[in-house]
PDB file of N, CA and C in Angstrom:
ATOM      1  N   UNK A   1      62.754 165.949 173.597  1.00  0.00           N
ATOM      2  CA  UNK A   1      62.127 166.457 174.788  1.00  0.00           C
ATOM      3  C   UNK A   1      61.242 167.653 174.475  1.00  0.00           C
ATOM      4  N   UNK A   2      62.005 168.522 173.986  1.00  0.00           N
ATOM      5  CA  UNK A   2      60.832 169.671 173.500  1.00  0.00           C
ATOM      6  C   UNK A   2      60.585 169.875 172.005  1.00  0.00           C
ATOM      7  N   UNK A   3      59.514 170.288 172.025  1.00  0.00           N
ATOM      8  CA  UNK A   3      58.870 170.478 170.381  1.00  0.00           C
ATOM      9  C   UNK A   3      59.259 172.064 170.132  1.00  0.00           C
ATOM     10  N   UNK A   4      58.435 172.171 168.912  1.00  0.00           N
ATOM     11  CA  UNK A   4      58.549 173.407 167.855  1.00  0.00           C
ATOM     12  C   UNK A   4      58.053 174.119 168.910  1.00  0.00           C
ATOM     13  N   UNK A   5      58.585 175.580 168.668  1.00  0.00           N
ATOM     14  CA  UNK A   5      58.015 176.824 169.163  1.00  0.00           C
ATOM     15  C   UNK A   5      57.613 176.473 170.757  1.00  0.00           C
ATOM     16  N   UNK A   6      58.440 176.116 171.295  1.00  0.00           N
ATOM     17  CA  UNK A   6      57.983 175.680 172.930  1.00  0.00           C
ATOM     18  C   UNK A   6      59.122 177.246 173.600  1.00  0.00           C
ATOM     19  N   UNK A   7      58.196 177.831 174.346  1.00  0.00           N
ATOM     20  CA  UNK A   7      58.172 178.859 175.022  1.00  0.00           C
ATOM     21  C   UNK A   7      58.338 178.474 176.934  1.00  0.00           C
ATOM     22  N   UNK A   8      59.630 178.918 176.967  1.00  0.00           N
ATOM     23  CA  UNK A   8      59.860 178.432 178.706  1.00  0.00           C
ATOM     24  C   UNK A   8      60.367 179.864 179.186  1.00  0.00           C
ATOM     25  N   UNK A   9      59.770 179.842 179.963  1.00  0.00           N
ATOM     26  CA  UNK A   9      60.493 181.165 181.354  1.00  0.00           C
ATOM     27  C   UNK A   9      61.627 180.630 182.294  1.00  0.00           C
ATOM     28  N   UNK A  10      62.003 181.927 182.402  1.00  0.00           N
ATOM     29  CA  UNK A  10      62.987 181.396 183.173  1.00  0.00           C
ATOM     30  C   UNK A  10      62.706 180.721 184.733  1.00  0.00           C
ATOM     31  N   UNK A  11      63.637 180.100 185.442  1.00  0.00           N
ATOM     32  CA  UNK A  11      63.525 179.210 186.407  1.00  0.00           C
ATOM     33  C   UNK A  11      62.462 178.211 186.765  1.00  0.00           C
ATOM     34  N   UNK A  12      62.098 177.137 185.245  1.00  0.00           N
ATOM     35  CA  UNK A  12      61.543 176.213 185.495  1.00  0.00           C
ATOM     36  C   UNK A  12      62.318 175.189 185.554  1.00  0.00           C
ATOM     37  N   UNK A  13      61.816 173.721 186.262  1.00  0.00           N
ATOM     38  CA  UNK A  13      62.651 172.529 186.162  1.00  0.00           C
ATOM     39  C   UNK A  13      61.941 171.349 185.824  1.00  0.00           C
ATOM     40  N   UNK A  14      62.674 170.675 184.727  1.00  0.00           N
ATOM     41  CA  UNK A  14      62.216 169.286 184.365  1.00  0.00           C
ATOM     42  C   UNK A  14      62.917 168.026 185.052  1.00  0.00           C
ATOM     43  N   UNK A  15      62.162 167.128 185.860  1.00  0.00           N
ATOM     44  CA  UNK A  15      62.899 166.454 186.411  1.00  0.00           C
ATOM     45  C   UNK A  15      63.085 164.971 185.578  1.00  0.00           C
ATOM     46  N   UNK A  16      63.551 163.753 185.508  1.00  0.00           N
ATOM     47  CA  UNK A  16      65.113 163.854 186.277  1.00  0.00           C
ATOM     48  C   UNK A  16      66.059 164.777 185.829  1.00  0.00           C
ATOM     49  N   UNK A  17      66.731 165.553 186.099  1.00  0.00           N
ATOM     50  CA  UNK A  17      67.741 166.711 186.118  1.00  0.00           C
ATOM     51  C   UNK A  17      69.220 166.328 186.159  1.00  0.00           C
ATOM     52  N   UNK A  18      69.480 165.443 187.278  1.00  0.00           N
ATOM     53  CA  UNK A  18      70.505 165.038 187.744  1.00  0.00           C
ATOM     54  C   UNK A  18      71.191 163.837 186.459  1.00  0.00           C
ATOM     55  N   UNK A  19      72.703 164.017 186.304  1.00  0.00           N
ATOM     56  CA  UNK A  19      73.433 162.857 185.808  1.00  0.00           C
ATOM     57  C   UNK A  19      73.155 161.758 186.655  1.00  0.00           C
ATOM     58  N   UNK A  20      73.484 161.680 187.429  1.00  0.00           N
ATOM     59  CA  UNK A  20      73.997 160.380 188.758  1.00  0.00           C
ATOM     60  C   UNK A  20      72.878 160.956 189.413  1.00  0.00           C
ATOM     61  N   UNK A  21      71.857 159.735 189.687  1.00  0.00           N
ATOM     62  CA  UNK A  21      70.557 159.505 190.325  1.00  0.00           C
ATOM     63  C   UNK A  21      70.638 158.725 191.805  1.00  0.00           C
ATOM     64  N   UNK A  22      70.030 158.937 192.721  1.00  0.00           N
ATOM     65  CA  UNK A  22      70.307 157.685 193.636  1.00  0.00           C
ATOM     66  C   UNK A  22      69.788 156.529 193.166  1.00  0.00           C
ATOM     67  N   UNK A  23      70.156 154.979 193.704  1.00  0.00           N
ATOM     68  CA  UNK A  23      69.915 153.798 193.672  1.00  0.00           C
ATOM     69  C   UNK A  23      68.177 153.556 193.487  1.00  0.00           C
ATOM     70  N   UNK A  24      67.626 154.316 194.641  1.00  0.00           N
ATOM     71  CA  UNK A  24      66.224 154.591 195.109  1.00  0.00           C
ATOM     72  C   UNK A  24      64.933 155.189 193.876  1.00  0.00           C
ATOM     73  N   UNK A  25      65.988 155.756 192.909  1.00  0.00           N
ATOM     74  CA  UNK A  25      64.946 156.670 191.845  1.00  0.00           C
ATOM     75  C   UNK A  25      63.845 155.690 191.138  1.00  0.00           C
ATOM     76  N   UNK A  26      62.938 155.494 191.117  1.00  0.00           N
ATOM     77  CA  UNK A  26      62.229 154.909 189.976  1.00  0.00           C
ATOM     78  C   UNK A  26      62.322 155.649 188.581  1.00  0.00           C
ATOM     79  N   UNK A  27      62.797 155.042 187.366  1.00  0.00           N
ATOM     80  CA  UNK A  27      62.300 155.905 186.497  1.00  0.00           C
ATOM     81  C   UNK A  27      61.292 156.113 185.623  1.00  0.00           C
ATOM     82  N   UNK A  28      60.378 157.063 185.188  1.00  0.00           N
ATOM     83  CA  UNK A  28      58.737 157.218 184.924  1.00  0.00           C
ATOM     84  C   UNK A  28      58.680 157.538 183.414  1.00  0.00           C
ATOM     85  N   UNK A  29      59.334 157.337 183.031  1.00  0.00           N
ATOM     86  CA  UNK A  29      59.484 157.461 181.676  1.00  0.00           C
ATOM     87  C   UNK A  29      60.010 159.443 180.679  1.00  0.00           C
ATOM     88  N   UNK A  30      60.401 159.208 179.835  1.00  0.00           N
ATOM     89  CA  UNK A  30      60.815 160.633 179.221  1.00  0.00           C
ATOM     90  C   UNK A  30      59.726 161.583 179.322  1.00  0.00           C
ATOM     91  N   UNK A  31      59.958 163.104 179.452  1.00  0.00           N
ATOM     92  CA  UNK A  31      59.134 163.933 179.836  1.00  0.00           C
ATOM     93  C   UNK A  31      58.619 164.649 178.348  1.00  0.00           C
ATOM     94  N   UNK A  32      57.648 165.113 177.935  1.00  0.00           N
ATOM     95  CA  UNK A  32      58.084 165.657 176.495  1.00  0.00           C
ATOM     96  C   UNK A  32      57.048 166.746 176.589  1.00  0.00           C
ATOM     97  N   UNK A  33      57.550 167.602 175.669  1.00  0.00           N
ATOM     98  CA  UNK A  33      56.819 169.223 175.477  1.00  0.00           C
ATOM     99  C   UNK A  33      56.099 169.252 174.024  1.00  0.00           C
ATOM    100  N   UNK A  34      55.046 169.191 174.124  1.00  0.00           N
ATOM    101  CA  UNK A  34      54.657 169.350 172.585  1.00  0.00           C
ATOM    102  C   UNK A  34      54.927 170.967 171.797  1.00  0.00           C
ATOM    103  N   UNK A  35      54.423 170.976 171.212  1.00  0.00           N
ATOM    104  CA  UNK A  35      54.589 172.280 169.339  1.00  0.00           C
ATOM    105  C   UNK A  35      53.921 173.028 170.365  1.00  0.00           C
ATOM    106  N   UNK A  36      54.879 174.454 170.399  1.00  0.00           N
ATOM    107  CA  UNK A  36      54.114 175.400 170.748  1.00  0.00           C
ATOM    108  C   UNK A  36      53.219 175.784 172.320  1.00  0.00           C
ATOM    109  N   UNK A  37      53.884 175.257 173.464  1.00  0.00           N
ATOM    110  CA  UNK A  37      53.710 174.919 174.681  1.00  0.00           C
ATOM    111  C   UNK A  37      54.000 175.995 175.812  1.00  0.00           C
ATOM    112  N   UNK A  38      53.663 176.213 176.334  1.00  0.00           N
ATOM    113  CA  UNK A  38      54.260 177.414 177.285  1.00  0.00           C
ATOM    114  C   UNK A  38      53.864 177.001 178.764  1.00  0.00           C
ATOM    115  N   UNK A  39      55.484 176.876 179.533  1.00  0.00           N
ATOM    116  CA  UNK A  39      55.575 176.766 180.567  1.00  0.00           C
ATOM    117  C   UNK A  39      56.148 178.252 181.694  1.00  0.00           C
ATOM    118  N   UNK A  40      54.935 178.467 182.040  1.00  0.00           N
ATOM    119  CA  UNK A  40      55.134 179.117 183.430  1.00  0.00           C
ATOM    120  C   UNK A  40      56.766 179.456 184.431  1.00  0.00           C
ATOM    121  N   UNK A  41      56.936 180.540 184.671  1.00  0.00           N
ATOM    122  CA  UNK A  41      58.126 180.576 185.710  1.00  0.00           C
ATOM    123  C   UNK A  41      58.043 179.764 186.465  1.00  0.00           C
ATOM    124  N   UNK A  42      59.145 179.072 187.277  1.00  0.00           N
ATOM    125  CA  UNK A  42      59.200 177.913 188.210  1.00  0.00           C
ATOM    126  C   UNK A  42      58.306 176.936 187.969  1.00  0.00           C
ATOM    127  N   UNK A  43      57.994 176.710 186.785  1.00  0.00           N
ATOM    128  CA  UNK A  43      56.971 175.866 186.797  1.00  0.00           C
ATOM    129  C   UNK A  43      57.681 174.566 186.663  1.00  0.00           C
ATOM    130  N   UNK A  44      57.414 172.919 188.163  1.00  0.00           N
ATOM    131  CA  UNK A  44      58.227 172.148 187.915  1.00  0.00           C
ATOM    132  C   UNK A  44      57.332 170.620 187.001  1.00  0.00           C
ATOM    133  N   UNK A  45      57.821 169.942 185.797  1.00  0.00           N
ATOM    134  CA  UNK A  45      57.233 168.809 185.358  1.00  0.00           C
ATOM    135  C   UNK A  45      57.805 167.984 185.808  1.00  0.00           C
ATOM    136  N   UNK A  46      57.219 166.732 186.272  1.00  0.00           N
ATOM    137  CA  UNK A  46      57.296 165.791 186.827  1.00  0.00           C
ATOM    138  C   UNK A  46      58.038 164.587 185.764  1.00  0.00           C
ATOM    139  N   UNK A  47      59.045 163.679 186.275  1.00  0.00           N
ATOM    140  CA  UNK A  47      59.292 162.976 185.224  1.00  0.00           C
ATOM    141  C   UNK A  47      57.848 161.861 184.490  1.00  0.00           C
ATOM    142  N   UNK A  48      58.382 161.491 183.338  1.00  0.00           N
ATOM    143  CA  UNK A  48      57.257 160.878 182.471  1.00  0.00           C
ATOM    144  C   UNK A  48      56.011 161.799 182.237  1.00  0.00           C
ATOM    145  N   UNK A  49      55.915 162.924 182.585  1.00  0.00           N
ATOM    146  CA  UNK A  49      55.097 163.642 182.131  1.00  0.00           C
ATOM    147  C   UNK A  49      54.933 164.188 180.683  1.00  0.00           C
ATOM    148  N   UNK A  50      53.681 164.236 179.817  1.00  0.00           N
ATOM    149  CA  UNK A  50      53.784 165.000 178.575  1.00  0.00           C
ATOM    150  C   UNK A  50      52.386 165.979 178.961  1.00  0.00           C
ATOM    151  N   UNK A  51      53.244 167.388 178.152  1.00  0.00           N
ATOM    152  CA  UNK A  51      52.503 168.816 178.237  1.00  0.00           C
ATOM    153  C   UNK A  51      52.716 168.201 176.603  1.00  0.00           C
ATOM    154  N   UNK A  52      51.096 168.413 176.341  1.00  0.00           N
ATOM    155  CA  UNK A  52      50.124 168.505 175.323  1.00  0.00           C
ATOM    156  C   UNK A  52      50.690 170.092 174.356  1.00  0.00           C
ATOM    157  N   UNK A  53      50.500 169.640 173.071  1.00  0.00           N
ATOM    158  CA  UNK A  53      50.597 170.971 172.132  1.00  0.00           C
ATOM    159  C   UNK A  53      49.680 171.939 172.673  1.00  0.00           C
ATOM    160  N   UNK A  54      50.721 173.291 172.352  1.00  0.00           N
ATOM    161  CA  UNK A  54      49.815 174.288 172.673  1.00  0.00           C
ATOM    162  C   UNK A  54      49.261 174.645 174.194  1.00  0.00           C
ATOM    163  N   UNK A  55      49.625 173.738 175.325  1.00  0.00           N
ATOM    164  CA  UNK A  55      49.540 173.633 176.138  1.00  0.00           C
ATOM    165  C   UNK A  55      49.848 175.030 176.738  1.00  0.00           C
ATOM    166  N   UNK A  56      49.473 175.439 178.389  1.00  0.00           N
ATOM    167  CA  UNK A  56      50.095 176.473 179.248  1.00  0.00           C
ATOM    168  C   UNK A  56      50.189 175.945 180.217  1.00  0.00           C
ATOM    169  N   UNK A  57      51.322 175.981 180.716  1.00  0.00           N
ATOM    170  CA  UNK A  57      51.268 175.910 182.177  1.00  0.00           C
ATOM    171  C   UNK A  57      51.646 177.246 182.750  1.00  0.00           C
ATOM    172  N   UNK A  58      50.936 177.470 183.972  1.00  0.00           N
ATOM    173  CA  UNK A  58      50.912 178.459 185.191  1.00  0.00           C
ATOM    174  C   UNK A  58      52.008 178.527 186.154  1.00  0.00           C
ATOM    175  N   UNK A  59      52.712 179.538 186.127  1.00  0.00           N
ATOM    176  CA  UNK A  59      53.840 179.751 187.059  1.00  0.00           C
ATOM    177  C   UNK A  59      53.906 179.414 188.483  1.00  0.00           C
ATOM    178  N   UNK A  60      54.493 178.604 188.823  1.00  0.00           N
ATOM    179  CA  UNK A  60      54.778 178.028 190.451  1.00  0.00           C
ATOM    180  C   UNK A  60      53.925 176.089 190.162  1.00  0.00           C
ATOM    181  N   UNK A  61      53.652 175.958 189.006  1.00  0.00           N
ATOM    182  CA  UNK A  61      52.994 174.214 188.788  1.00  0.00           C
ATOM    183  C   UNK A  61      53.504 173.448 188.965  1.00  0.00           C
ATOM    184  N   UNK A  62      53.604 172.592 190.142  1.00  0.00           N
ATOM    185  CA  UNK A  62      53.975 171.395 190.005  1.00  0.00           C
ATOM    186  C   UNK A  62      53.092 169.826 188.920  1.00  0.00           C
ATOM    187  N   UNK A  63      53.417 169.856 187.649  1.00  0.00           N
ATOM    188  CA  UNK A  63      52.594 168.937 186.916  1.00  0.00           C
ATOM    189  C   UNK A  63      53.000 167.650 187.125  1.00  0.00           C
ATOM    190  N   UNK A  64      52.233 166.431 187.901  1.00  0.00           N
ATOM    191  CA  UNK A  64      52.570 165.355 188.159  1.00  0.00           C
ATOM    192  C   UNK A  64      51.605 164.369 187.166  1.00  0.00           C
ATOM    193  N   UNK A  65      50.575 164.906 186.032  1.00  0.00           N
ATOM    194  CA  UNK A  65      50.025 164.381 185.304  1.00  0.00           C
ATOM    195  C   UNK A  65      49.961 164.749 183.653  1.00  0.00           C
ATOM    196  N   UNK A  66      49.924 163.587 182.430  1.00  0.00           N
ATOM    197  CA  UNK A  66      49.909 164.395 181.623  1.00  0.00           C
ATOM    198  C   UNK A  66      48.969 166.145 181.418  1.00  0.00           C
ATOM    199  N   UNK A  67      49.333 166.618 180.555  1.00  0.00           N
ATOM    200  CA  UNK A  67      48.434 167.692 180.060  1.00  0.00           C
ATOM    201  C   UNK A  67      48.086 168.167 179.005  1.00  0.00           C
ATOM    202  N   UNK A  68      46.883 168.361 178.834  1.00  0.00           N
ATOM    203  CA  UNK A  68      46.056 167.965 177.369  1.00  0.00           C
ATOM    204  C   UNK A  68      46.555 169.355 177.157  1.00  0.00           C
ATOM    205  N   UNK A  69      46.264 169.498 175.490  1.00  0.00           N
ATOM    206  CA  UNK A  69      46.845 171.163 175.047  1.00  0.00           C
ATOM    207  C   UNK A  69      45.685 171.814 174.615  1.00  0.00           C
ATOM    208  N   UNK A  70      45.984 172.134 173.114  1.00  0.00           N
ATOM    209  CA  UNK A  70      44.899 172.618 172.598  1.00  0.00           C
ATOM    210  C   UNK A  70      43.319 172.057 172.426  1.00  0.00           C
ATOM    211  N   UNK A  71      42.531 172.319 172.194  1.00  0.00           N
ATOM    212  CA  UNK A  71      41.084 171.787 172.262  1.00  0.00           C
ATOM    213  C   UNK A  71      40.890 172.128 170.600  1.00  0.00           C
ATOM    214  N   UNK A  72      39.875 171.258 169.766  1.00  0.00           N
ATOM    215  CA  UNK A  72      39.665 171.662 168.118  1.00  0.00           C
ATOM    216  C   UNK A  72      38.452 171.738 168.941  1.00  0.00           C
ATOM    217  N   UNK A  73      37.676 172.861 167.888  1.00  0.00           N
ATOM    218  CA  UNK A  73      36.476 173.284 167.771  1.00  0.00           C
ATOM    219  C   UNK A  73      36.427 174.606 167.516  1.00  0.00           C
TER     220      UNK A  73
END
């Protein structure tokens, strides 16, 4: 789920969270954190989501799409 050097604040949430899911859940696939990533306070990821290396996310984010990280150039 998470990579090297991945940097989290406190009170963020990765969902699914829960052991015991309702009947109703679809599931969207594993969520994953690349090398070196930094997620925001409360910042919530969406299941099947991937935060890109090097990535930031912004405190209070709800991310319901991947997210690209670093840029070369």
């Amino acid at each position: 789920m998470g990579g090297n050097n991945t940097h989290r604040a406190d009170w963020f949430s990765l969902y699914p969270f829960m052991e015991t899911i309702q009947a109703s859940y679809v599931p969207k696939g594993d969520t994953r954190l690349g090398d070196g990533c930094w997620l925001g306070m409360r910042a919530m990821i969406m299941p099947g989501v991937t935060i890109g290396e090097g990535a930031i996310i912004a405190a209070g984010s709800v991310v319901t799409r991947d997210a690209s990280g670093r840029r070369g150039g």
